[in-house]
Structure formats: structure tokens, C-alpha cells
Protein backbone atom coordinates (compact mmCIF):
# COMPACT_ATOMS: atom_id res chain seq x y z
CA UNK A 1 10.71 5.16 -32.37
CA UNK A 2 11.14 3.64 -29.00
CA UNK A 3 10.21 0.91 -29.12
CA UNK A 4 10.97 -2.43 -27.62
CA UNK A 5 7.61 -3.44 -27.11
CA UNK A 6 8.68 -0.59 -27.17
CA UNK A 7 6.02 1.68 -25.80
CA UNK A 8 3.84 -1.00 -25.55
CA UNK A 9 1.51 -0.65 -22.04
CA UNK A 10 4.62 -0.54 -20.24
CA UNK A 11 6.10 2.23 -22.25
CA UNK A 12 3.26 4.39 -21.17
CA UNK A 13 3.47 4.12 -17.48
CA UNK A 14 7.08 4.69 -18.00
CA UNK A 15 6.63 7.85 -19.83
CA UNK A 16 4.47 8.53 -17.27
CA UNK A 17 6.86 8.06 -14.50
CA UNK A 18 9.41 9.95 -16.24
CA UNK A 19 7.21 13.17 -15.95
CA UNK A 20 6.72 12.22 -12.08
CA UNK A 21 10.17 11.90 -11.16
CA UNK A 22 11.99 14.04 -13.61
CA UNK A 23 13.55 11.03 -15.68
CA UNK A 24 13.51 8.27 -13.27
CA UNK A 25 11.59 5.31 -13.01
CA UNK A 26 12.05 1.94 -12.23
CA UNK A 27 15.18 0.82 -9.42
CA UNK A 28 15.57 1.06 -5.70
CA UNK A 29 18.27 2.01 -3.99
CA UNK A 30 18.11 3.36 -0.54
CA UNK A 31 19.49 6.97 0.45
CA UNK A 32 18.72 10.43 2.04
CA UNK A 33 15.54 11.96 1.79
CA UNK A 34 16.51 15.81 0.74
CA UNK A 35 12.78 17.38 1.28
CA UNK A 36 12.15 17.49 5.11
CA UNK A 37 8.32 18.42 3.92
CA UNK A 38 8.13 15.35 1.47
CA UNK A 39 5.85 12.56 2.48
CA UNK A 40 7.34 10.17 4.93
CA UNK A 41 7.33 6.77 5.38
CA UNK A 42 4.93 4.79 7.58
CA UNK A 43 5.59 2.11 9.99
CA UNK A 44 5.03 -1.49 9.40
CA UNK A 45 4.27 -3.16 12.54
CA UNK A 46 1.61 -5.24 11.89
CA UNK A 47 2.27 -7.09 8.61
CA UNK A 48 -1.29 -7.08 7.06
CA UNK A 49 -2.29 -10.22 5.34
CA UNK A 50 -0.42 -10.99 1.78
CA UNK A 51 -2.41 -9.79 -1.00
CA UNK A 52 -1.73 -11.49 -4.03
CA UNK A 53 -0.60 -9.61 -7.57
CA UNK A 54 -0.03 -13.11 -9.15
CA UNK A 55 -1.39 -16.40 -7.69
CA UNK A 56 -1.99 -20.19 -8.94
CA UNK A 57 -5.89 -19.77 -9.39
CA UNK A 58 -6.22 -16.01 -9.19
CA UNK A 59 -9.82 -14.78 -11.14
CA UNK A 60 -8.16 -12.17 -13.96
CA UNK A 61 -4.78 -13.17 -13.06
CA UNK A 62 -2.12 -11.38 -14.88
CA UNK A 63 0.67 -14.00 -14.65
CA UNK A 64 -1.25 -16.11 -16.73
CA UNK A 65 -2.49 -13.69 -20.03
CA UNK A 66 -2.43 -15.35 -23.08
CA UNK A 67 1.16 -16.43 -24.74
CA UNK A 68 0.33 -16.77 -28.46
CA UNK A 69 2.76 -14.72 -30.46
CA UNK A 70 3.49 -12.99 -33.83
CA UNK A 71 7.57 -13.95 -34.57
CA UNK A 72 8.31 -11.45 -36.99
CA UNK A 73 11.89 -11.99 -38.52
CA UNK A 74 14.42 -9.97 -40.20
CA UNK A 75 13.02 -10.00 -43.30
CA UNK A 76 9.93 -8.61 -41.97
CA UNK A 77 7.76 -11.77 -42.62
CA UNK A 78 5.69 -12.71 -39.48
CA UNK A 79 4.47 -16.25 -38.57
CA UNK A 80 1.78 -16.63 -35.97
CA UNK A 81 3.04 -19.03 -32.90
CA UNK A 82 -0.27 -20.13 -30.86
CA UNK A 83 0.01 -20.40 -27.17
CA UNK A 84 0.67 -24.48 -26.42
CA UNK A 85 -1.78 -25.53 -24.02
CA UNK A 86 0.56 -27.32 -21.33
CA UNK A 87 0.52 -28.28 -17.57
CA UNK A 88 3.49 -26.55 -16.03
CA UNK A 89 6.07 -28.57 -14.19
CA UNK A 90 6.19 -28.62 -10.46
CA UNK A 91 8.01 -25.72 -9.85
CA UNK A 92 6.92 -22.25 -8.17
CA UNK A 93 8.25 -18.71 -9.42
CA UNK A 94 8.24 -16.14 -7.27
CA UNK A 95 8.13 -12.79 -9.00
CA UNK A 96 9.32 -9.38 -7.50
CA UNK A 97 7.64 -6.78 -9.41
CA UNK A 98 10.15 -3.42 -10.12
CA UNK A 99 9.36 -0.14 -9.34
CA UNK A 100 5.97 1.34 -11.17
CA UNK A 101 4.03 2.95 -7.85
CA UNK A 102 2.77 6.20 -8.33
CA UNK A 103 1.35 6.58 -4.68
CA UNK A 104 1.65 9.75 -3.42
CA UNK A 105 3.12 8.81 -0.10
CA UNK A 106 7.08 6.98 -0.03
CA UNK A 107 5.36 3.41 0.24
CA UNK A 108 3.08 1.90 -1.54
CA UNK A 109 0.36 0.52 0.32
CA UNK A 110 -1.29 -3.42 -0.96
CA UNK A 111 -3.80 -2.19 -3.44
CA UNK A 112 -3.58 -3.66 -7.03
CA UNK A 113 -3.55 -1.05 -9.05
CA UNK A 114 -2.81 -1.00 -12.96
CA UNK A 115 0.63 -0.19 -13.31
CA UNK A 116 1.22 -3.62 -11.21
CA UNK A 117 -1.00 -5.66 -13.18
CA UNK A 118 0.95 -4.16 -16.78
CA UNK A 119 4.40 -4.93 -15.58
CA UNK A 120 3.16 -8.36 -14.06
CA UNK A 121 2.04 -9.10 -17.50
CA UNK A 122 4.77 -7.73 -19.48
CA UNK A 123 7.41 -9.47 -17.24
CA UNK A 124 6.32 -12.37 -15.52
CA UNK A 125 3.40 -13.91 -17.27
CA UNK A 126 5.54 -15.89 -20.14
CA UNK A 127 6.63 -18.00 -17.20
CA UNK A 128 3.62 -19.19 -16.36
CA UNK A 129 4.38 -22.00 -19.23
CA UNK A 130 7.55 -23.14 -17.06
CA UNK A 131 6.48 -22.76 -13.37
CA UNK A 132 3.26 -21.54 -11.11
CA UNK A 133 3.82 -17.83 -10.46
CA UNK A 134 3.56 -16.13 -7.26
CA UNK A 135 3.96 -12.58 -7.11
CA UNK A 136 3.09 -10.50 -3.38
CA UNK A 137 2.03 -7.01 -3.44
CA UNK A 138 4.36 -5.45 -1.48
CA UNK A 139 4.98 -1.81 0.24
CA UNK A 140 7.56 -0.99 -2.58
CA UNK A 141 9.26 2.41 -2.72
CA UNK A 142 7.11 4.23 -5.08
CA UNK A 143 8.37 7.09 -7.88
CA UNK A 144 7.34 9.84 -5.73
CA UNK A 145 10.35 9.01 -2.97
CA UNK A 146 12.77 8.74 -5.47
CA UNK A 147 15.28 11.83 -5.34
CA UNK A 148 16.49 11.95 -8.61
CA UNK A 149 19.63 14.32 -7.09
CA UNK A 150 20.61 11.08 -5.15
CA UNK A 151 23.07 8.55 -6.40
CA UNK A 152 21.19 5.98 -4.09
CA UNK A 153 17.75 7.42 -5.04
CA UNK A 154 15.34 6.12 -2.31
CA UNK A 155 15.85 7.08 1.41
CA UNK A 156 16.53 4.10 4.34
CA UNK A 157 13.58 4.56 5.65
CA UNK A 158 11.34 3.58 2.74
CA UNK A 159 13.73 1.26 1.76
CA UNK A 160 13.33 -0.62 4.62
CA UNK A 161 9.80 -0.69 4.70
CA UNK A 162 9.84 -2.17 1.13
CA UNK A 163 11.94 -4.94 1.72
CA UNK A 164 9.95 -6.06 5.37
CA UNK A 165 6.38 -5.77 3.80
CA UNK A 166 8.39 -8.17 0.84
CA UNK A 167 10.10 -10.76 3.39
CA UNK A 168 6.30 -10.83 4.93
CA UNK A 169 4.95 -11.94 1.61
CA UNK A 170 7.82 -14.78 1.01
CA UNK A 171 7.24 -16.22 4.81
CA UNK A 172 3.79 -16.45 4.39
CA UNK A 173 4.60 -18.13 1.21
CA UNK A 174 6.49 -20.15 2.21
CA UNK A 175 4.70 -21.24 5.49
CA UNK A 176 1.01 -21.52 3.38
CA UNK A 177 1.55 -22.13 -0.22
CA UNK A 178 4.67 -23.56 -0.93
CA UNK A 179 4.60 -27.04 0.34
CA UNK A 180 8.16 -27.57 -0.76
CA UNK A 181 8.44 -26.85 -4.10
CA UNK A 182 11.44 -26.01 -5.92
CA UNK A 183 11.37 -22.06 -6.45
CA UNK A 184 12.90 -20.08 -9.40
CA UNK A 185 13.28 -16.41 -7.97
CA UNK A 186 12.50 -13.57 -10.47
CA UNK A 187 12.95 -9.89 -9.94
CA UNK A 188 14.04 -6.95 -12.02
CA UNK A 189 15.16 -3.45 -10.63
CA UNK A 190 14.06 -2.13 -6.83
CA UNK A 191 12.21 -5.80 -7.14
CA UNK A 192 15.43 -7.26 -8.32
CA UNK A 193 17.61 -5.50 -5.10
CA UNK A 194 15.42 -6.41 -2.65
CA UNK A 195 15.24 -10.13 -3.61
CA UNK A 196 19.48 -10.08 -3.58
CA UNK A 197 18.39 -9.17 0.59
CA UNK A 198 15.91 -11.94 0.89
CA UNK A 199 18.08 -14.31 -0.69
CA UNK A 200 21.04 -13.69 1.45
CA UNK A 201 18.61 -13.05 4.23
CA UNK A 202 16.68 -16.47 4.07
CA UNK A 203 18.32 -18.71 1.20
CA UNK A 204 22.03 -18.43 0.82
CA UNK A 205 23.09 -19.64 5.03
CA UNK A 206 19.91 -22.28 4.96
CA UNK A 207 21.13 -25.57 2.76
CA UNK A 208 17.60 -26.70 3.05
CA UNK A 209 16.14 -23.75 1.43
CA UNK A 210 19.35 -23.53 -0.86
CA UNK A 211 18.68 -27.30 -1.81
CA UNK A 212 15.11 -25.70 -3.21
CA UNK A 213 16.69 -23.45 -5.09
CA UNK A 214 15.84 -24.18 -9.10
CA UNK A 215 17.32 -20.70 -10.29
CA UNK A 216 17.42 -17.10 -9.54
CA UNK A 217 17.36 -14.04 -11.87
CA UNK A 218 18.09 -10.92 -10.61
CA UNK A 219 17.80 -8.30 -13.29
CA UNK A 220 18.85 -4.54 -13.12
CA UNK A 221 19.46 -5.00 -9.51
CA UNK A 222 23.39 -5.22 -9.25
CA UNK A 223 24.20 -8.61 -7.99
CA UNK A 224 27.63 -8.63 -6.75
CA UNK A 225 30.44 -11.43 -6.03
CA UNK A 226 33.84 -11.66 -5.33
CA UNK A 227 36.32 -10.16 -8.64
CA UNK A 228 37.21 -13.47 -10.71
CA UNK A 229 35.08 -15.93 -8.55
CA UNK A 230 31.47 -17.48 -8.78
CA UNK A 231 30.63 -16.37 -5.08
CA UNK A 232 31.62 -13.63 -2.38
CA UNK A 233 29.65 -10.15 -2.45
CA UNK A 234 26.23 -10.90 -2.00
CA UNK A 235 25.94 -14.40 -1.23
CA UNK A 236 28.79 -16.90 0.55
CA UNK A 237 26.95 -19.86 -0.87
CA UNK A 238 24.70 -19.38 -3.57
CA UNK A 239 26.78 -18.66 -7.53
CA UNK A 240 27.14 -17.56 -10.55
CA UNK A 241 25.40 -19.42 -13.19
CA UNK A 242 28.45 -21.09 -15.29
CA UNK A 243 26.72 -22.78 -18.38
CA UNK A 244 23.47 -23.48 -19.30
CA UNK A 245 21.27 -26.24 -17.36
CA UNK A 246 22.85 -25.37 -14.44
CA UNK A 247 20.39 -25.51 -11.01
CA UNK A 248 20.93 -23.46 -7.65
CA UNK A 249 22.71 -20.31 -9.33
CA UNK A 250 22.43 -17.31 -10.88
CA UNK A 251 21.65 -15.14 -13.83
CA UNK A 252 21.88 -11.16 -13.07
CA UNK A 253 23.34 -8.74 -15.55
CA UNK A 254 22.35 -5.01 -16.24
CA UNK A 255 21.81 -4.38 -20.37
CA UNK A 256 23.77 -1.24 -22.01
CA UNK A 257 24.88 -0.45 -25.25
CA UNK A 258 28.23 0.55 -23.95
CA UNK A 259 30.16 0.78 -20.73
CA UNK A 260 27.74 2.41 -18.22
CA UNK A 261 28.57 6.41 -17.34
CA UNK A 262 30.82 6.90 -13.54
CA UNK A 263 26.90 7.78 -12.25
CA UNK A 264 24.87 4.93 -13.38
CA UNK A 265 23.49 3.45 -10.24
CA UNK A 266 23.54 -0.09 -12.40
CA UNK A 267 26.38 -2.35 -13.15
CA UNK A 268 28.81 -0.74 -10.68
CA UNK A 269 29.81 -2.20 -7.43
CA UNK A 270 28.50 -0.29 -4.09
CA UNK A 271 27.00 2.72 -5.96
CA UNK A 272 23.14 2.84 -6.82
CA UNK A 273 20.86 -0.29 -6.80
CA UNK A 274 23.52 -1.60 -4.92
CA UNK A 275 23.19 0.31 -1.47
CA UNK A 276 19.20 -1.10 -1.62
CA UNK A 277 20.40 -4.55 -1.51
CA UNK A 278 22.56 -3.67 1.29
CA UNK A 279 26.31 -4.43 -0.59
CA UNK A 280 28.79 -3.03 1.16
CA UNK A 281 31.67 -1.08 -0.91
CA UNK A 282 34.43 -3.61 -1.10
CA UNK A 283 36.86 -2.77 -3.48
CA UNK A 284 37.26 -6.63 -4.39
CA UNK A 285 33.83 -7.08 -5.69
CA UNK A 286 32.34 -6.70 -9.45
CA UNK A 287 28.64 -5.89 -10.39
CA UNK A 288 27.49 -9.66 -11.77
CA UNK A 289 26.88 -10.54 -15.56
CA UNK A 290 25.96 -13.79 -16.61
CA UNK A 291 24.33 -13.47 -20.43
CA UNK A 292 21.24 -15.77 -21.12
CA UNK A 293 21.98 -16.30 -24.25
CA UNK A 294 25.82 -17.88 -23.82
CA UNK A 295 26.01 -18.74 -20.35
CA UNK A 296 29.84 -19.59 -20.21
CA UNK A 297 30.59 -16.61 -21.64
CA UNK A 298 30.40 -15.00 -25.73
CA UNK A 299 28.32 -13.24 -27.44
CA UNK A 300 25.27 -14.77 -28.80
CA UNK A 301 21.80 -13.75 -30.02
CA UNK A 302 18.82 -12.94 -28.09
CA UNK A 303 15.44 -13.82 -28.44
CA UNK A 304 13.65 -10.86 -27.38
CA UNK A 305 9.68 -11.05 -26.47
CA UNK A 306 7.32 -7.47 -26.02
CA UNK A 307 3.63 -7.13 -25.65
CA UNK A 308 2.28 -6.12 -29.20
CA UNK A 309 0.81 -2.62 -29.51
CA UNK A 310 -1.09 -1.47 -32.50
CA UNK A 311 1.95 0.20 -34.25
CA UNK A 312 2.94 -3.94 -34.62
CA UNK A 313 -0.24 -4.60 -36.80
CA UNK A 314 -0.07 -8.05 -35.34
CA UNK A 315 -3.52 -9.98 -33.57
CA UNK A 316 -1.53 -11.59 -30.60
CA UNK A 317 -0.55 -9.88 -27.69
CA UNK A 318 3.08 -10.64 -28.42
CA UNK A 319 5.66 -10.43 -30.91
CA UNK A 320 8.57 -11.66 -30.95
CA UNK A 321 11.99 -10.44 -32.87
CA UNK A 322 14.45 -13.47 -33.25
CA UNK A 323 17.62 -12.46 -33.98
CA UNK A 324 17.41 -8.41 -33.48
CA UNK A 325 20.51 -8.11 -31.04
CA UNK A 326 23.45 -10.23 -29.50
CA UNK A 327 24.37 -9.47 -26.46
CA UNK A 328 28.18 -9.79 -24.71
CA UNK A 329 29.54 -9.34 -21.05
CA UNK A 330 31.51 -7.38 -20.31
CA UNK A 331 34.14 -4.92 -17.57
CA UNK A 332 35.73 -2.10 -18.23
CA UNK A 333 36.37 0.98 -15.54
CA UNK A 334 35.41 -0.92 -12.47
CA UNK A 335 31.78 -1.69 -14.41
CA UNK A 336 30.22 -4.87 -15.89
CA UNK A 337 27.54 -5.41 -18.08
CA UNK A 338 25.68 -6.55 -20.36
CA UNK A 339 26.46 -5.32 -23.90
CA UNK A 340 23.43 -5.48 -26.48
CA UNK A 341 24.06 -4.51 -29.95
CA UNK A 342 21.54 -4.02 -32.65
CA UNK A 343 22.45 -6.92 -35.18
CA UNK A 344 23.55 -4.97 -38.35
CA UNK A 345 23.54 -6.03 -42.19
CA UNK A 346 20.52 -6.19 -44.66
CA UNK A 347 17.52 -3.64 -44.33
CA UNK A 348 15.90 -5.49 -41.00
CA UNK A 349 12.40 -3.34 -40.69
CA UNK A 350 11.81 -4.31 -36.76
CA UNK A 351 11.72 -1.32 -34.26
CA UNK A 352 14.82 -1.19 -31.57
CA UNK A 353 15.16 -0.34 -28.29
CA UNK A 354 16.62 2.90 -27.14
CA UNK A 355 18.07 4.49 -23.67
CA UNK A 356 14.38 5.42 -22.53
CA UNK A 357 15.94 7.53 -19.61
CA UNK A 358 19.34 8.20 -20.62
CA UNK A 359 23.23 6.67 -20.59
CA UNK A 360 23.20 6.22 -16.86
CA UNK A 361 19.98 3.97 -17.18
CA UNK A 362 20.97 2.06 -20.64
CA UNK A 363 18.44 -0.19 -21.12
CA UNK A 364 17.46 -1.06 -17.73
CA UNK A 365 13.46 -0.70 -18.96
CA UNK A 366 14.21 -3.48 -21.08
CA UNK A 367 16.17 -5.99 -19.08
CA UNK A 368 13.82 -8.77 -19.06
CA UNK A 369 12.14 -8.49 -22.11
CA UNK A 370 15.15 -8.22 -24.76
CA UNK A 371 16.32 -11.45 -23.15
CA UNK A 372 12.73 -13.00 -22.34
CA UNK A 373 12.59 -16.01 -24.72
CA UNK A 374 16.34 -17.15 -23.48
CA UNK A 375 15.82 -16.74 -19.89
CA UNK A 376 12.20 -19.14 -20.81
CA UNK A 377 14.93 -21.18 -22.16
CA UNK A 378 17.21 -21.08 -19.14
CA UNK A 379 14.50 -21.94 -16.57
CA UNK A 380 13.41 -24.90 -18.20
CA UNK A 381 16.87 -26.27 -18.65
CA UNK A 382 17.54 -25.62 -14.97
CA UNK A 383 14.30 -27.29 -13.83
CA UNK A 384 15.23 -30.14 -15.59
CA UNK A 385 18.75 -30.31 -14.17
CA UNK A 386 17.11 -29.61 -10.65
CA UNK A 387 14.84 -32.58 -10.83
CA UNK A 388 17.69 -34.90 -12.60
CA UNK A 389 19.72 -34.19 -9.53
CA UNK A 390 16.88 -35.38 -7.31
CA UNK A 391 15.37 -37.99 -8.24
């Protein structure tokens, strides 16, 4: 079965962008478009209004589903966890939503359609117990201008586009809705790359933004820093998370169950997912991993967290399976990553997840969720670092 959640809502729209794209789904990375009679991207000279996916006070907003969960442990025995009614801190999220378009054209255009709502949900509403979540519609890359020939899958052009329509959505963020509040960043694949751009873009050179920075996660999308140091590669300033509680930094890793294949556009330095977020090859730099779950380094166990389905037999909407895999990171050939292993010994009944599209994407579908309850975890302890150090 592949599960994870495992084909829970998400795992339908992926199957579904599998069959549009030919096994590919899910990252951005900017490169040539191969079909001169493919669609072609359109011009975004006047940024249109944001239109929010997520917002503080949004009717039928998906950041904010309901929480309460089925834990189901190794044993198979399952405990029901009721959402906790709580205010959340004073701290914004600001969610960048990976690739799930299935637009005809190479952009997206700003209508919220389905597949943005299920991956806003399945990603990003958990947080809403830690922070306020703000997620932008944006003119992402969509499946249909992926080349799936490419090793940096989505051409300039669209590329582009994506991140301008995205930097459009922070600034007006910023300018109308933030009223300086700490921000925790969030973003997983093509969403993931394009916020390692804004960051360096707006963030990393700016030590009043940077002072506003709780935390960033940047999932799947091939964060890069200098080899053996906390900084260099994609930002001078902002670093590598080094332990737990830590404020200002950050956690980015790409999940496998072993070293990722020479053509995986994840977890190797100036190849794929990389060329989106505009890295440079340098041959100094390594492909970030910082694991939620030990963050000075180790393995340790993950506390994963997938929307139920009905093969779960549960009544929540999630379930939760403490315990299933530990997770390590690690380098080997010029890669790094994060390794997860299925935790072995007794007759544990809970599903597993699998390599939905193959070695070169391990389990890049998967990134947020197998780690979701430690990354909670993570952003709470930062937040509470952030506002010990100001105060």
C-alpha cells in the first residue's frame, strides 16, 4: 500500500499528476522549455491584488480544519487525541504551497482551486495551533510546464513568473497585514525554492526583517550553505538550525531512504530544485539537512501526522503514527539527506510510506508530513526562544 496518509486526498491529486506529467509532480526548478508549441508563459506586469489561499479570518479556511487525531501505535491500539481549543501565540506563518496546478497554461493564474485547498490542509493547517497562517495564491509553475526530460524541469520563463507573482503576495503582506509580527516561513518543494529566493531576496541582507525572523523551513527545496559551515550558499546571514529552541535559522532537509540517485534534482548541490532558487554551482557548497527530530545531529524518531482516509477506520481527520521511522542526516557522493528508515522489530500493523515517483524523488511527497508533529514541536520551541530573546 502507499500509504503515508498515504493516499489520503493528497495521494489522489498526486496520482493524478503523475498521469499529467509522466511521473512528476510536485518541485520547481527552472530550465528549457523543449516544445516550441507548448503553452507559454504570460507576463506579469500588473501584480493583481493578493488573493488569499490561507488567511486569519478566512470563511472555509483551510489552514484552520480541525486537528483532533487518532494516535495509533505500534501495537496497533489507537487513542483518540481531541483538538485543544487554544489562542495561538503572536506569531504569523507564512506558507508557500508546492507544486499541485493542473492549469493548462505554464502559470497558474489566482483562482483557488481544490488541489490548493488539499495540500493547504494536509501541510499547513496543523500550524494553525502555533502561529496565524498566511498562505498567497500565487502564479506557481503548474505540472503541465514541467519537462520531465529536464534535469531542471520548469523553464526560466515560468519560473520567473512564479517567484514575482510570490514576492507580490509577501510585500503586500508585509505592507497590510503583518504589523510586525515575528514570521515562521514554511514551504515545501517549487514552494520551498522559491521562498530560499525571497529569503535571500528580502530577509537575509535586512537585520530588521532578519531580527523578525522566528524560523524557516524549507522542505524538498535544496537549501544550500557553505561545506562544514552554518552559512554561505544561499544566505550570508541567515543559518543552519544547530539544536533545538533555536530562533532566526533553519530547518531544510530532503527525506530518502538511501543516498539519492546522480539525477535526483533533490539533495544535490546546483542540480534540480536548486537552479529554481537561483544557487549557483559552487563546488564548495552541500544541499542542507538539519533533522527535526535531533537537531544537533543523530538519529531519532519521528512523529509523523497524515490526513485519515477510510482505509484508517479512524473518525478524525488525522492519525498519527508515533514511532514508525527514525530519521538520520546524512552525505555521501556529493549528496545530503535525510535518511528515514521504517523502525523494524515486532509485527507493527501501520501502513508505510513508499517512493511514490521513484529513487530520484525518495520521499519528497512526504517531506512535511513524516516529520509534521516534530517540526509542531520545533516551531513552538523557537517561538519561545524568539520572544525570550526579546523581551
Amino acid at each position: 500500500m502507499d500509504h503515508a496518509a498515504g493516499t489520503t486526498r493528497w495521494g489522489s491529486v498526486a496520482l493524478r499528476l503523475a498521469a499529467l506529467a509522466g511521473a512528476v509532480a510536485l518541485v520547481g526548478a527552472c530550465g528549457p522549455a523543449t516544445d516550441p508549441a507548448s503553452p507559454q508563459p504570460t507576463s506579469t506586469a500588473a501584480a493583481p491584488a493578493t488573493v488569499w489561499l490561507c488567511r486569519p479570518g478566512l470563511a472555509h479556511n483551510p489552514c484552520e480544519m480541525n486537528r483532533a487525531t487518532t494516535r495509533i501505535d505500534a501495537t496497533g491500539r489507537k487513542t483518540v487525541v481531541p483538538a485543544a481549543t487554544n489562542t495561538p501565540p503572536p506569531f504569523d506563518c507564512f506558507y508557500v504551497y508546492p507544486t499541485v496546478s493542473r492549469e493548462r497554461g505554464l502559470n497558474a493564474d489566482l483562482t483557488v482551486e481544490k488541489a490548493e485547498v488539499q495540500v493547504a490542509e494536509r501541510q499547513a493547517s496543523r500550524f494553525s495551533q502555533t502561529c496565524r497562517v498566511w498562505a498567497p495564491m500565487y502564479r506557481q509553475s503548474t505540472v503541465a510546464a514541467a519537462d520531465v526530460h529536464s534535469p531542471t524541469l520548469f523553464p526560466p520563463a515560468s519560473a520567473d513568473i512564479a517567484y514575482q507573482s510570490l514576492k507580490a503576495g509577501f510585500e503586500d503582506y508585509l505592507a497590510h497585514e503583518n504589523n510586525g509580527r515575528p514570521i515562521v516561513f514554511l514551504g515545501h518543494s517549487q514552494g520551498a525554492a522559491l521562498l530560499v529566493k525571497l529569503l535571500a531576496d528580502v530577509v537575509d541582507n535586512n537585520p530588521a526583517m532578519r531580527d523578525r525572523l522566528a524560523l524557516a523551513m524549507i522542505l524538498g527545496g535544496n537549501a544550500e550553505t557553505a561545506r562544514g559551515a552554518a552559512t554561505g550558499g544561499s544566505f550570508h546571514n541567515i543559518p543552519t538550525c544547530s539544536h533545538s529552541g533555536q530562533a532566526g535559522c533553519v530547518i531544510a532537509y530532503s527525506g530518502f531512504p538511501g543516498q539519492p540517485p546522480v539525477g535526483s534534482l533533490f539533495g544535490r548541490p546546483a542540480k534540480g530544485v536548486s537552479l529554481q532558487a537561483g544557487m549557483p554551482a559552487k563546488p564548495d557548497d552541500q544541499v542542507d539537512c538539519v533533522n527535526p527530530a535531533a537537531m544537533g545531529g543523530g538519529s531519532a524518531t519521528l512523529d509523523p501526522y497524515f490526513l485519515a482516509t477510510s482505509q484508517n477506520n479512524v473518525t478524525t481527520p488525522w492519525v498519527e503514527y508515533p514511532g514508525r521511522y527514525t530519521a538520520e542526516c546524512r552525505s555521501g557522493d556529493n549528496a545530503t539527506w535525510l535518511q528515514v528508515t521504517k523502525a523494524t522489530g515486532g509485527t507493527d500493523p501501520r501502513p508505510v510510506i513508499t517512493e511514490t515517483f521513484g529513487p530520484k524523488w525518495g520521499y519528497h511527497v512526504y517531506d512535511v508530513n513524516v516529520a509534521l508533529g516534530n517540526l509542531l514541536a520545533e516551531v513552538t520551541a523557537a517561538e519561545s526562544a524568539w520572544s525570550a530573546a526579546h523581551h
